[in-house]
N, C-alpha and C. Protein backbone atom coordinates (compact mmCIF):
# COMPACT_ATOMS: atom_id res chain seq x y z
N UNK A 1 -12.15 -37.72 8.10
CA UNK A 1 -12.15 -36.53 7.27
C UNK A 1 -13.22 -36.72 6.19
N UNK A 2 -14.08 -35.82 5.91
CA UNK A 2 -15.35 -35.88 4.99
C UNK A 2 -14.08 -35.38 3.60
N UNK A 3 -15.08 -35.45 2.56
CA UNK A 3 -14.70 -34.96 1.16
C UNK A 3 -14.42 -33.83 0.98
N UNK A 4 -14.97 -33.04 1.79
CA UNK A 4 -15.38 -31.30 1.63
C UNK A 4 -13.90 -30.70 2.60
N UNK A 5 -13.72 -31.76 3.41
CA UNK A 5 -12.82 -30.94 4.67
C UNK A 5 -11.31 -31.24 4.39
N UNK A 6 -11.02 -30.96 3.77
CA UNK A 6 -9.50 -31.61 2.99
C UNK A 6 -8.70 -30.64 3.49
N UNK A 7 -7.39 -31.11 3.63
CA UNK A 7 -6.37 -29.44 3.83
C UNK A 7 -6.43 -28.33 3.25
N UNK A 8 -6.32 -28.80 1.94
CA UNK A 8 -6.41 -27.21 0.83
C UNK A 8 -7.86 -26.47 1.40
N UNK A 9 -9.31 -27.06 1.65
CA UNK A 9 -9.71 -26.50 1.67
C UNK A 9 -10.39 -25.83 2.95
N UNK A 10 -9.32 -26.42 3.97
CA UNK A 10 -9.20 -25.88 5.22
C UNK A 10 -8.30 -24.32 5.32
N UNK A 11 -7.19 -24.72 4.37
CA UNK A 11 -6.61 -23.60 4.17
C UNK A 11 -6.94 -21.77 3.47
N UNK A 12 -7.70 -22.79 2.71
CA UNK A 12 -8.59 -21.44 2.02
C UNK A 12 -9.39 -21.12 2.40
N UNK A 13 -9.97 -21.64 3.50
CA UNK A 13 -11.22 -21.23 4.30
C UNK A 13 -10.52 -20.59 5.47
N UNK A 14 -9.33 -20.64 6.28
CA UNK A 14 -8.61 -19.95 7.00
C UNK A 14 -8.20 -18.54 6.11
N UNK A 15 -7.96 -18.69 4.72
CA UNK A 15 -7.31 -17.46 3.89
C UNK A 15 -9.02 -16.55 3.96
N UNK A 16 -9.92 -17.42 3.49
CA UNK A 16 -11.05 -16.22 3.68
C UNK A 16 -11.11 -15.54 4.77
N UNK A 17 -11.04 -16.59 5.71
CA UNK A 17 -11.57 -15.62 7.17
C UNK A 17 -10.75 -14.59 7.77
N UNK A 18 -9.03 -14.55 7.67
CA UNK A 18 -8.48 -13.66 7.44
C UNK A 18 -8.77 -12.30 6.93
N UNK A 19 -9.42 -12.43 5.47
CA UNK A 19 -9.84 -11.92 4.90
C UNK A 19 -10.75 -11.19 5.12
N UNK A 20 -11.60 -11.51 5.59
CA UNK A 20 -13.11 -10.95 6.07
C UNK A 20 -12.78 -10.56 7.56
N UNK A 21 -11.87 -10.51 8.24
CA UNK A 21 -11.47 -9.92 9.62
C UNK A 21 -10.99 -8.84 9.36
N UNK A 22 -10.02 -8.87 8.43
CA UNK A 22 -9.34 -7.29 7.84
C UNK A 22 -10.46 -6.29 7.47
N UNK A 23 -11.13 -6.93 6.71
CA UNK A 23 -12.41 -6.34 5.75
C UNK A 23 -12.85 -5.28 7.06
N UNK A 24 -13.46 -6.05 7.68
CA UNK A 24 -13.99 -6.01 9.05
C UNK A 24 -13.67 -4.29 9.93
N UNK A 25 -12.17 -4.71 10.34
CA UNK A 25 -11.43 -3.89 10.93
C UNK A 25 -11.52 -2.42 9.84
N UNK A 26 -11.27 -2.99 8.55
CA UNK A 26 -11.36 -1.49 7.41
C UNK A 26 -12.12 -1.15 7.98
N UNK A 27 -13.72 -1.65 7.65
CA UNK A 27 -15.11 -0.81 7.53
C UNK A 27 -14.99 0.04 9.28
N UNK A 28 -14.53 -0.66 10.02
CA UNK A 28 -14.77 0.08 11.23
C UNK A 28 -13.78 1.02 11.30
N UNK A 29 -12.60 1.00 10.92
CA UNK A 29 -11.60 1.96 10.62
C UNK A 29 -12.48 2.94 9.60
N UNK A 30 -13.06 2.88 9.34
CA UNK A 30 -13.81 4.19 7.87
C UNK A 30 -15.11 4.48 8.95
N UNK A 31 -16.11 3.74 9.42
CA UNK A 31 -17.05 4.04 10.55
C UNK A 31 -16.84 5.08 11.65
N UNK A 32 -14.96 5.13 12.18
CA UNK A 32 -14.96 5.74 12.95
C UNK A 32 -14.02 6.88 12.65
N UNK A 33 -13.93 7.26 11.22
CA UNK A 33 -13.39 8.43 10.85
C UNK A 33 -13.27 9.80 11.52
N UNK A 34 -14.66 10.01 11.75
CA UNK A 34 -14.88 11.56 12.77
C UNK A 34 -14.88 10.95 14.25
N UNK A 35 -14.23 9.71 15.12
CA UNK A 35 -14.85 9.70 16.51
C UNK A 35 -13.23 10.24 17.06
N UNK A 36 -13.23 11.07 18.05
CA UNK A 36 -12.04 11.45 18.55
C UNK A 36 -11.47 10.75 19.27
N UNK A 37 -10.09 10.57 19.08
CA UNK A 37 -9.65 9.71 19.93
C UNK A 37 -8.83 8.28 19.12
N UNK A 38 -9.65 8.16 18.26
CA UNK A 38 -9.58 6.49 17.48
C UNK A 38 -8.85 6.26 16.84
N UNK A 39 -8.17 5.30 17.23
CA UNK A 39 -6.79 4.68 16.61
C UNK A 39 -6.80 3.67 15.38
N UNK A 40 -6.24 4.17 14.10
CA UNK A 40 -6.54 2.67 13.24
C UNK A 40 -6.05 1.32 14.02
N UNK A 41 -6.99 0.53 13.10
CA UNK A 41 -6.88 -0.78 13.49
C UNK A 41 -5.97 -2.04 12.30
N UNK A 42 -5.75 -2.41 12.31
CA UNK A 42 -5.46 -3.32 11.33
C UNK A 42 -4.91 -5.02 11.88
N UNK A 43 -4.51 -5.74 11.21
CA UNK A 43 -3.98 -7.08 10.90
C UNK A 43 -3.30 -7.40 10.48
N UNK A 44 -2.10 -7.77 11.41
CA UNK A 44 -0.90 -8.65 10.60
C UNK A 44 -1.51 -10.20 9.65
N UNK A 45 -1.33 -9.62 8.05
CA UNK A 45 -2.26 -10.39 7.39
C UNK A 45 -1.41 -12.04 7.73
N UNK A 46 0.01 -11.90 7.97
CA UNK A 46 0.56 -13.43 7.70
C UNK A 46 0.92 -13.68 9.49
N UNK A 47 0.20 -13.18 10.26
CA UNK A 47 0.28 -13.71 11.59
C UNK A 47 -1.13 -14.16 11.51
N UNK A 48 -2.18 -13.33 11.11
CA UNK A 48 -3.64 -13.62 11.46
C UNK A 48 -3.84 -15.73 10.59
N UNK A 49 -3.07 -15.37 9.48
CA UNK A 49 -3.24 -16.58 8.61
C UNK A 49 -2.60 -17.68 9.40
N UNK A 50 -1.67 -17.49 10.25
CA UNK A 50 -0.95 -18.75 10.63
C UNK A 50 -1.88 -18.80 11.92
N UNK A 51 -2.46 -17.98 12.82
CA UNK A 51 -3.41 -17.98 13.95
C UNK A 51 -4.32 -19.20 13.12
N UNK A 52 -5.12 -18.64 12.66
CA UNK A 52 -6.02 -19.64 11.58
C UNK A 52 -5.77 -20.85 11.28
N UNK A 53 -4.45 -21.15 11.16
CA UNK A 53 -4.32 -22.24 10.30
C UNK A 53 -4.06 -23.19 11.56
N UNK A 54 -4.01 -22.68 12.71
CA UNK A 54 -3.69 -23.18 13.91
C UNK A 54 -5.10 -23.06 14.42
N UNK A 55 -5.95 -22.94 13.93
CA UNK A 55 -7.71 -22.94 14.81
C UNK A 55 -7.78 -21.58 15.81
N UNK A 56 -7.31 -21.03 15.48
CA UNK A 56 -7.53 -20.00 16.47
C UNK A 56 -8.20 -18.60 15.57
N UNK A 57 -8.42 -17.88 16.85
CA UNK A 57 -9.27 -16.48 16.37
C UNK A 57 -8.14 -15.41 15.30
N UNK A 58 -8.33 -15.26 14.32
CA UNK A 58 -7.56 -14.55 13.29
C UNK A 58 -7.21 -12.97 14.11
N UNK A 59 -8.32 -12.79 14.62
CA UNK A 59 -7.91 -10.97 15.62
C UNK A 59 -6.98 -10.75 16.38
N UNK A 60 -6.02 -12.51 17.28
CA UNK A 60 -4.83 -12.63 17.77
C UNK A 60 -4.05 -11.44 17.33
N UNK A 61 -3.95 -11.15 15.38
CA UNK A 61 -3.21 -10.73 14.94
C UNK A 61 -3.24 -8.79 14.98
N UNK A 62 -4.55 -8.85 15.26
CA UNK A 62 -4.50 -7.50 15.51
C UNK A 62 -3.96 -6.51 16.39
N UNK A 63 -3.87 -5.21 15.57
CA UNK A 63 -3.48 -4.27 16.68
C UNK A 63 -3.29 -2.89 16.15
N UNK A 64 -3.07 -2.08 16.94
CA UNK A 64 -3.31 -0.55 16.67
C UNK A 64 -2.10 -0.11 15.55
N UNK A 65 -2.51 0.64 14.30
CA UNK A 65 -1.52 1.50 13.41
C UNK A 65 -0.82 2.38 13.82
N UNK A 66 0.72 2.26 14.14
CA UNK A 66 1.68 3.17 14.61
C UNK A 66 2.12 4.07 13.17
N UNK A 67 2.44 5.48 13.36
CA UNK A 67 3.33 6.02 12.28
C UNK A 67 2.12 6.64 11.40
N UNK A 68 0.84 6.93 11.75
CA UNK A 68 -0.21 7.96 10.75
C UNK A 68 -0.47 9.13 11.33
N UNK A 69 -0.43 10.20 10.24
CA UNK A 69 -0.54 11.36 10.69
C UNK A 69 -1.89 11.58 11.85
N UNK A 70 -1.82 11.99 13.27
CA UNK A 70 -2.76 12.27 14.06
C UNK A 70 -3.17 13.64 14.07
N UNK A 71 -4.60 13.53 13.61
CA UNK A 71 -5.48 15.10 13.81
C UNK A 71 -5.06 15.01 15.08
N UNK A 72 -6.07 16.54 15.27
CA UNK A 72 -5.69 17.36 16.58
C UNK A 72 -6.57 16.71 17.21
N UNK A 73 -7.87 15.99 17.07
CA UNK A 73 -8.59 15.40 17.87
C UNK A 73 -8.38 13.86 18.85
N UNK A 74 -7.05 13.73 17.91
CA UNK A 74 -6.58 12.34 18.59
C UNK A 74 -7.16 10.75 17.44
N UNK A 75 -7.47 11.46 16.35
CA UNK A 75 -7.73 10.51 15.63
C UNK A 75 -6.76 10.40 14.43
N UNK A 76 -6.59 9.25 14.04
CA UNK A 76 -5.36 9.03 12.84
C UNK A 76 -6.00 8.15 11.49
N UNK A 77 -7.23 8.06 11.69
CA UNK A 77 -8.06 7.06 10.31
C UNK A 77 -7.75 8.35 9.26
N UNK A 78 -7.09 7.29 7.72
CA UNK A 78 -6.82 8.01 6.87
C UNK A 78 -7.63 7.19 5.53
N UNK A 79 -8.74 7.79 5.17
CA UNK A 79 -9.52 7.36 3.99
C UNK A 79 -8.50 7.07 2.84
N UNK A 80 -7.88 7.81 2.66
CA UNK A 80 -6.71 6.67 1.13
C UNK A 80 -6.47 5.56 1.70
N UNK A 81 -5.65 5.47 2.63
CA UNK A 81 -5.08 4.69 2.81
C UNK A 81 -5.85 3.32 3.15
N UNK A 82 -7.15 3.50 3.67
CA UNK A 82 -8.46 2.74 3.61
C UNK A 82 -9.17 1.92 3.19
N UNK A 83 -9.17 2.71 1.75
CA UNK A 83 -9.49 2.62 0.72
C UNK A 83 -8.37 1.53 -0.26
N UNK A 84 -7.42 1.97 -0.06
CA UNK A 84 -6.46 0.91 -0.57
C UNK A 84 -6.56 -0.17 -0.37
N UNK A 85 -6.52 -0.04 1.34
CA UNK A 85 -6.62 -1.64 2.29
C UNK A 85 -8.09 -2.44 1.78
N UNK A 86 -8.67 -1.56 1.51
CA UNK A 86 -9.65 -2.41 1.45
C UNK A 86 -10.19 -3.26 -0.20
N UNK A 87 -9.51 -2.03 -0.88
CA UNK A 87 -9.27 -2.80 -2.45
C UNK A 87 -8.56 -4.13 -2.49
N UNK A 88 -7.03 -3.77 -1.69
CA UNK A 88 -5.98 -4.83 -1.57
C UNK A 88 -6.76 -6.13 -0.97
N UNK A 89 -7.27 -6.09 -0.15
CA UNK A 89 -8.00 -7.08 0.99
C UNK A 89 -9.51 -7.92 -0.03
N UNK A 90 -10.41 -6.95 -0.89
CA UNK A 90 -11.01 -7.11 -1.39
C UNK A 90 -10.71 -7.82 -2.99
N UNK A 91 -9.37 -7.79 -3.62
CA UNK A 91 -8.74 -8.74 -3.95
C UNK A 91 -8.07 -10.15 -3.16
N UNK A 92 -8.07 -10.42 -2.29
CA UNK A 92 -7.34 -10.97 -1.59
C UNK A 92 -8.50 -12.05 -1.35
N UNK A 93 -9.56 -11.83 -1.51
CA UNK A 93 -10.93 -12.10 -1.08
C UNK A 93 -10.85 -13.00 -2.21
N UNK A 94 -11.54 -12.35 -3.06
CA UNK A 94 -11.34 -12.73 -4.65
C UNK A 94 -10.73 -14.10 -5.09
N UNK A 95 -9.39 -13.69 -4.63
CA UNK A 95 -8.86 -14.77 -5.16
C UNK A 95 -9.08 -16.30 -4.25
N UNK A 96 -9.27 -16.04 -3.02
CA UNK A 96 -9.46 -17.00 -2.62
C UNK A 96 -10.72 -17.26 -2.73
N UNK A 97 -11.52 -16.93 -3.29
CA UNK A 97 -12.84 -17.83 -3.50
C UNK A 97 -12.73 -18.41 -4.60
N UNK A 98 -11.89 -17.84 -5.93
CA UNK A 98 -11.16 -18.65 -7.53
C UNK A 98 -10.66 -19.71 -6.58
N UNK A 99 -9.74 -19.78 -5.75
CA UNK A 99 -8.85 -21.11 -5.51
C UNK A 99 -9.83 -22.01 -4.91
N UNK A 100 -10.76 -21.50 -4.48
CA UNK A 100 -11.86 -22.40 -3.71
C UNK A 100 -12.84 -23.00 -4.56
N UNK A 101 -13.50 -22.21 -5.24
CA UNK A 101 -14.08 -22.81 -6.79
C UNK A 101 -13.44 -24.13 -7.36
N UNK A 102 -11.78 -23.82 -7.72
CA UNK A 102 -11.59 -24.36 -8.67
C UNK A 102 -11.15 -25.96 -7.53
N UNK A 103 -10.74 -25.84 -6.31
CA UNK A 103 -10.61 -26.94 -5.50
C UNK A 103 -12.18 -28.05 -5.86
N UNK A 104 -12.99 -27.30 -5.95
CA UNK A 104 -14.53 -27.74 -5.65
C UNK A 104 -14.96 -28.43 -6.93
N UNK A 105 -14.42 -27.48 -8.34
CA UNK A 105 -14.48 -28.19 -9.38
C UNK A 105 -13.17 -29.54 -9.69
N UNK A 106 -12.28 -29.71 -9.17
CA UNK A 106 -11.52 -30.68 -8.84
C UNK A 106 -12.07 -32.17 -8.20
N UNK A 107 -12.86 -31.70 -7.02
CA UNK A 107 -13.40 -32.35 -6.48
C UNK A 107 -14.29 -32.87 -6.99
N UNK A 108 -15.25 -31.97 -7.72
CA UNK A 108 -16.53 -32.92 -9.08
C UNK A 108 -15.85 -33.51 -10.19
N UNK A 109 -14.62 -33.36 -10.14
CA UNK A 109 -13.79 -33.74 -11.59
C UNK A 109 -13.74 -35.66 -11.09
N UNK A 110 -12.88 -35.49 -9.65
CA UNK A 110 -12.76 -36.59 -8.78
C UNK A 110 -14.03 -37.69 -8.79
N UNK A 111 -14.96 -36.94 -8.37
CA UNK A 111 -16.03 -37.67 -8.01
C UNK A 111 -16.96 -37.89 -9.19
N UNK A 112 -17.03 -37.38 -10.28
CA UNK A 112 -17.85 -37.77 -11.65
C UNK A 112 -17.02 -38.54 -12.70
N UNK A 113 -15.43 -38.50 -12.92
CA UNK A 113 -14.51 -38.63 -13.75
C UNK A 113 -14.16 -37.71 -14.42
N UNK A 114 -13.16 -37.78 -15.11
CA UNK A 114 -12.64 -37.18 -15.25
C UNK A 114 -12.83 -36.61 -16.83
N UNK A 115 -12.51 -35.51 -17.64
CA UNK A 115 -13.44 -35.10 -18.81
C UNK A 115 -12.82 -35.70 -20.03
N UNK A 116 -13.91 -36.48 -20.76
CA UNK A 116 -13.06 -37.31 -21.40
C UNK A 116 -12.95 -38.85 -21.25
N UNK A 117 -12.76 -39.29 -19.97
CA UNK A 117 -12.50 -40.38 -19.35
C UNK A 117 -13.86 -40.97 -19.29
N UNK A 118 -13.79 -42.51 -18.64
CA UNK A 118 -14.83 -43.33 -18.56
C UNK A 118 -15.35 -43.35 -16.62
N UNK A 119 -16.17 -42.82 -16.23
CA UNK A 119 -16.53 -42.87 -14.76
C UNK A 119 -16.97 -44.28 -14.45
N UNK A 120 -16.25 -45.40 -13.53
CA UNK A 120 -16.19 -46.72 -13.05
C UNK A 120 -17.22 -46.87 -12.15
């Protein structure tokens, strides 16, 4: 195991990519607003995370939005609701790059000493 590849920051690197799969699925859920036919998409956010944390492809978790109002064209993408997901998700983001930062500044804390302290 290198320095960099530690659990925590295996984990938070599984929480990003989660992250950026949802992201993903939004933008194409908002891309295909006017195509007829098109079903939202989304991600079970705490199946995609445990896919991940198991090495696998986070999209396992995906699958089509049951229960949104369907135009007459056969399409059900709903811009609020979108828009939400993608605020929510775009926090979600966020924070895991703070927890990743601050792992990283931990790690220079580790490896320079500690603040205050005498580095051996």
């Amino acid at each position: 195991m290198s320095l960099f590849d530690t659990p925590m920051i295996q984990k938070l690197t599984g929480y990003l990519d989660v992250a950026e799969a949802r992201q993903t699925l939004i933008a194409s859920n908002v891309a295909n607003i006017d195509t007829p036919g098109y079903k939202t998409q989304d991600l079970n956010f705490q199946q995609a995370l445990a896919a991940a944390e198991a090495g696998q492809n986070p999209y396992v978790a995906q699958h089509a939005v049951a229960g949104l109002i369907t135009r007459p064209d056969g399409n059900n993408v709903n811009l609020d609701r979108e828009s939400f997901l993608m605020a929510q998700t775009q926090l979600q983001f966020n924070t895991g790059i703070a927890l990743l930062r601050e792992e990283f500044g931990d790690l220079r804390e580790a490896i320079n000493g500690a603040p205050g302290g005498s580095a051996s």
